[in-house]
N, C-alpha and C. Protein backbone atom coordinates (compact mmCIF):
# COMPACT_ATOMS: atom_id res chain seq x y z
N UNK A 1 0.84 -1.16 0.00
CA UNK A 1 0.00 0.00 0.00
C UNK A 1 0.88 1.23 0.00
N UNK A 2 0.23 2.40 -0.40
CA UNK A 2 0.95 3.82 -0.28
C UNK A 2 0.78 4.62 0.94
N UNK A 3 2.04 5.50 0.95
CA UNK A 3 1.90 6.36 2.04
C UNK A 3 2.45 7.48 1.45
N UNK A 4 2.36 8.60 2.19
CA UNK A 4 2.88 9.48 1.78
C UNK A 4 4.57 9.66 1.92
N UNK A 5 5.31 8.58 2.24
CA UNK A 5 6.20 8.76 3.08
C UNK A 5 6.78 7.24 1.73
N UNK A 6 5.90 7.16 1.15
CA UNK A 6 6.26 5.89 -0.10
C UNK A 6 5.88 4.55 -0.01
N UNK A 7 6.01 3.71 -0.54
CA UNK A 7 5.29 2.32 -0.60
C UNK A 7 5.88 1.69 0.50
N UNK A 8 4.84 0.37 1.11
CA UNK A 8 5.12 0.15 2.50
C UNK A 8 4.58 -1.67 2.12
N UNK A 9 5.03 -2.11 2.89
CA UNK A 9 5.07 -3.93 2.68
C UNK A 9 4.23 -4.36 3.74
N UNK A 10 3.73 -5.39 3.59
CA UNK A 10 2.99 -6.52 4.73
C UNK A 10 3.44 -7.31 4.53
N UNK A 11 4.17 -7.96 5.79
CA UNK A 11 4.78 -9.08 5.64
C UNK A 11 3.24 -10.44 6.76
N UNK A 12 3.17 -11.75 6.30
CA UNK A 12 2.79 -12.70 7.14
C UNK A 12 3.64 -13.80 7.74
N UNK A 13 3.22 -13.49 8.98
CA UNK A 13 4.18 -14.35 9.81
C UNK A 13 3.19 -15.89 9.35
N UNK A 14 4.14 -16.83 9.13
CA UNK A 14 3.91 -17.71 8.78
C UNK A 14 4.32 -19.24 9.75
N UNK A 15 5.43 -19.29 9.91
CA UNK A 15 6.10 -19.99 11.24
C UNK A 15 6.11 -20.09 12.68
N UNK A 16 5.05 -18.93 13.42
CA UNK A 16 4.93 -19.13 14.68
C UNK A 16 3.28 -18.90 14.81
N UNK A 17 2.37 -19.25 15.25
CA UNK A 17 0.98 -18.84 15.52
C UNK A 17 0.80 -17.36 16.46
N UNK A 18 2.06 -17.57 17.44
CA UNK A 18 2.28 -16.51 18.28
C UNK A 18 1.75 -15.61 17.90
N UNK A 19 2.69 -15.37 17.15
CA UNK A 19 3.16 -14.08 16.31
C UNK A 19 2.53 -13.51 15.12
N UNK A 20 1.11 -14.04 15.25
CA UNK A 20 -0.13 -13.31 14.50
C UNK A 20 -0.70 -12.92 14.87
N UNK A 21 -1.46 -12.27 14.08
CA UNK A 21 -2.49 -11.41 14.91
C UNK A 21 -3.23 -10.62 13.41
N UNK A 22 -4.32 -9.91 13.39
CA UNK A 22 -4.84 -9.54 12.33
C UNK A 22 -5.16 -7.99 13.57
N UNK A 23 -4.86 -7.09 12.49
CA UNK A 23 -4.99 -5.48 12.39
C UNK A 23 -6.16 -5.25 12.62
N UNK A 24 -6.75 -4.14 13.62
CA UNK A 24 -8.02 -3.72 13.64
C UNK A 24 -8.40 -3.09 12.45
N UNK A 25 -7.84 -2.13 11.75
CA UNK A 25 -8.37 -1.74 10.51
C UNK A 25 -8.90 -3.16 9.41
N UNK A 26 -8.04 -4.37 9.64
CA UNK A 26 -8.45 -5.49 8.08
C UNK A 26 -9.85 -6.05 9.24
N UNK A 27 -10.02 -6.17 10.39
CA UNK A 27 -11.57 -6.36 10.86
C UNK A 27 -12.48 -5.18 10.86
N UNK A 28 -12.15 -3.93 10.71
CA UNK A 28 -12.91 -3.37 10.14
C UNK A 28 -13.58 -3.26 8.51
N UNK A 29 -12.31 -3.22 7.79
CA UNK A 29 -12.34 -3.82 6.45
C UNK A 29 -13.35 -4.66 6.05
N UNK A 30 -13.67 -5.43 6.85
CA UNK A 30 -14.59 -6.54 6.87
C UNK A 30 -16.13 -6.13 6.71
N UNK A 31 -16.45 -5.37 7.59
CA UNK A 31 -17.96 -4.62 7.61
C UNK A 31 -18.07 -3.37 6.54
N UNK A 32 -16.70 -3.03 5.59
CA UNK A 32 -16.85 -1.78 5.04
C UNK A 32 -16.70 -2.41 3.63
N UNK A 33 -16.19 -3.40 3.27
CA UNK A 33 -16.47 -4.60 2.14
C UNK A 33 -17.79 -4.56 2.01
N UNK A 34 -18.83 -5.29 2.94
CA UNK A 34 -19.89 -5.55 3.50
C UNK A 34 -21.12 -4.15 2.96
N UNK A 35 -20.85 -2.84 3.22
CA UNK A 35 -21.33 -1.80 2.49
C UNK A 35 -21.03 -1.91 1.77
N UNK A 36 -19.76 -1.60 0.85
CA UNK A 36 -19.58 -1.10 -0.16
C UNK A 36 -20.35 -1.98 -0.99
N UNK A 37 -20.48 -3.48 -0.58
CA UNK A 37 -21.11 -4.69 -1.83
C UNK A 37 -22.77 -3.93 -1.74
N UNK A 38 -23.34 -3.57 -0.46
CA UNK A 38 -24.86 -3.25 -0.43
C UNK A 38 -25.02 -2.15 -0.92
N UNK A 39 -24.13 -1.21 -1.77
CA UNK A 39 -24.41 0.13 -2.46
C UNK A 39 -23.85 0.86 -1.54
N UNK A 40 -23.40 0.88 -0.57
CA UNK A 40 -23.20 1.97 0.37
C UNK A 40 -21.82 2.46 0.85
N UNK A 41 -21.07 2.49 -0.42
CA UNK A 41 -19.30 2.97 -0.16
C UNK A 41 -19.43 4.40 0.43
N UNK A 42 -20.72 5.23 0.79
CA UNK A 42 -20.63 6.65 1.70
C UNK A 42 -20.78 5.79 3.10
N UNK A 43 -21.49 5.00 3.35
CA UNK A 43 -21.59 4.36 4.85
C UNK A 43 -20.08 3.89 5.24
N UNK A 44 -19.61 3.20 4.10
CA UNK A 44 -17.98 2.30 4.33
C UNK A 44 -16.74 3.15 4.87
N UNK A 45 -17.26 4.57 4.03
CA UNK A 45 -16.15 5.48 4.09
C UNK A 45 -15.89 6.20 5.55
N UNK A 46 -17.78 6.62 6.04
CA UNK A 46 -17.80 7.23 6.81
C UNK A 46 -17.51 5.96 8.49
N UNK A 47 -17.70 5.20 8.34
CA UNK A 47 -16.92 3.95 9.58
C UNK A 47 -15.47 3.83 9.39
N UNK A 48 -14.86 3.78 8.23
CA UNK A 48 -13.93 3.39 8.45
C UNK A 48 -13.37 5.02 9.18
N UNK A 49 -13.46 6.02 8.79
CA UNK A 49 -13.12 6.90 8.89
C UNK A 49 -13.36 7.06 10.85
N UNK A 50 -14.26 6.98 11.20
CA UNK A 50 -15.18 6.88 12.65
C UNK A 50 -14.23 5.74 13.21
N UNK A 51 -14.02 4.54 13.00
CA UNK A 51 -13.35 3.53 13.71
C UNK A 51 -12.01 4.03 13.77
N UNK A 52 -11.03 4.77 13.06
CA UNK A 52 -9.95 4.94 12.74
C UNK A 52 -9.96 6.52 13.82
N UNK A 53 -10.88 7.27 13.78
CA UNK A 53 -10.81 8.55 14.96
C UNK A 53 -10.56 7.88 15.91
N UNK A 54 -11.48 6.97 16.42
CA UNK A 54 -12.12 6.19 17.76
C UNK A 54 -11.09 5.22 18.26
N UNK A 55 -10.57 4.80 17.41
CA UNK A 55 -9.05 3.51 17.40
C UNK A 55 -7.96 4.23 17.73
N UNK A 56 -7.69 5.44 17.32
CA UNK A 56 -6.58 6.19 17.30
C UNK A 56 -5.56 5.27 16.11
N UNK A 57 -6.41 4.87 15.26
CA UNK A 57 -5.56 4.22 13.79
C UNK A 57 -5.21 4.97 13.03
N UNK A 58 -4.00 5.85 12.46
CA UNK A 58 -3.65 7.08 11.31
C UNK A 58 -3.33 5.96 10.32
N UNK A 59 -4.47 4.59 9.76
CA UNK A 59 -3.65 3.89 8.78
C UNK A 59 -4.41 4.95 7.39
N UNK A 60 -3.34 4.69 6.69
CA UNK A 60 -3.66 5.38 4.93
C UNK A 60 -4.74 4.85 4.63
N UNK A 61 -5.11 5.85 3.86
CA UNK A 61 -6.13 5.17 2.73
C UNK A 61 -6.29 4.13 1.82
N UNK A 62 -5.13 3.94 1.46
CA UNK A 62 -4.03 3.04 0.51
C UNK A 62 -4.53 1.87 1.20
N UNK A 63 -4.00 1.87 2.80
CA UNK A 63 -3.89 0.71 3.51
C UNK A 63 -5.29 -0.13 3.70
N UNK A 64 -6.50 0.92 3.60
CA UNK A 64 -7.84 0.59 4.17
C UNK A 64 -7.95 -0.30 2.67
N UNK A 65 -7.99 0.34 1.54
CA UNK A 65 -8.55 -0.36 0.12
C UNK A 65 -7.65 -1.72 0.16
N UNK A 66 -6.47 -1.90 0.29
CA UNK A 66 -5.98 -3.00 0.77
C UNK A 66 -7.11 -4.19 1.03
N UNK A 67 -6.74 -3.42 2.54
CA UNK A 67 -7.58 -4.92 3.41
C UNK A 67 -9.25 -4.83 3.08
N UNK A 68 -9.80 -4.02 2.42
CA UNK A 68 -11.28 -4.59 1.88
C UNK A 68 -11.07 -5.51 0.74
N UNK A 69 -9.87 -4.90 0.15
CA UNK A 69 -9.85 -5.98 -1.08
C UNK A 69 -9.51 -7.03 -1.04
N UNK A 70 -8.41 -7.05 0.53
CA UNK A 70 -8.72 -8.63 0.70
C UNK A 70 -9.64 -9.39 1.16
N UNK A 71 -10.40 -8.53 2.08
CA UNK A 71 -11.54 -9.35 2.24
C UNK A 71 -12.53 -9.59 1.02
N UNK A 72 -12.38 -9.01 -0.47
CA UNK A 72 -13.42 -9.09 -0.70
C UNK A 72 -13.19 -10.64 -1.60
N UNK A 73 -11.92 -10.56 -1.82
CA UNK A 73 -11.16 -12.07 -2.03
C UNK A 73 -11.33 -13.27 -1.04
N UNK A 74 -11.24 -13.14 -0.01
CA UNK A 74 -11.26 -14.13 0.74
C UNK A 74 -13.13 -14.71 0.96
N UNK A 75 -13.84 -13.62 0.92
CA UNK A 75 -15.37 -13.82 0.19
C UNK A 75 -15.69 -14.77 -1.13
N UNK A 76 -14.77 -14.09 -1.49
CA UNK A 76 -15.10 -14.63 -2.72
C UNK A 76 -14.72 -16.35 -3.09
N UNK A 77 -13.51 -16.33 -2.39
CA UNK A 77 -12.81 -17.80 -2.22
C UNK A 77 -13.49 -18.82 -1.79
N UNK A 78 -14.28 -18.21 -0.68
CA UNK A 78 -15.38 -18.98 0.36
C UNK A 78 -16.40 -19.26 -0.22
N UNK A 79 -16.91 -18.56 -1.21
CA UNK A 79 -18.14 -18.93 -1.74
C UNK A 79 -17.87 -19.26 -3.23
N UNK A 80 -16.69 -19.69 -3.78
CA UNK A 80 -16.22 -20.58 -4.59
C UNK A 80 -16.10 -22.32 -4.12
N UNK A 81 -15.59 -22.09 -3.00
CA UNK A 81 -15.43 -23.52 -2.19
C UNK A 81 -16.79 -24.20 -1.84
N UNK A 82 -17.28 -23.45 -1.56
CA UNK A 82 -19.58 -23.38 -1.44
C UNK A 82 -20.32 -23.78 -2.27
């Protein structure tokens, strides 16, 4: 994803269970996928925006389209397997 500060990596820990964990912004991601599919990318925008005041999260914008898009993949995967 972008920042203003330049492109930035996600790495997955893969080798320890520990040492995961999933980001409050990609579980928010989740419910703003969720609008955007029901017509409502002004509802998506305005939560993510509200969770991210409320979280004290400064993640990018960049970063949010990210993790909806992965969720909207991992949706999609699921109801391929279905």
């Amino acid at each position: 994803f972008c920042t203003d500060e330049g492109p930035m990596l996600l790495d997955c820990l893969e080798f320890d269970d520990t040492l995961r964990y999933v980001d409050g912004i990609d579980d928010a991601a989740f419910l703003a996928m969720d609008l955007e599919f029901l017509g409502r990318p002004d509802l998506a925008d305005f939560f993510l925006d509200e969770y991210c005041l409320h979280a004290g999260d400064a993640s990018a914008p960049s970063l949010r389209h990210v993790c909806i898009a992965y969720r909207a993949v991992v949706r999609a995967k699921v109801d391929c397997i279905r």
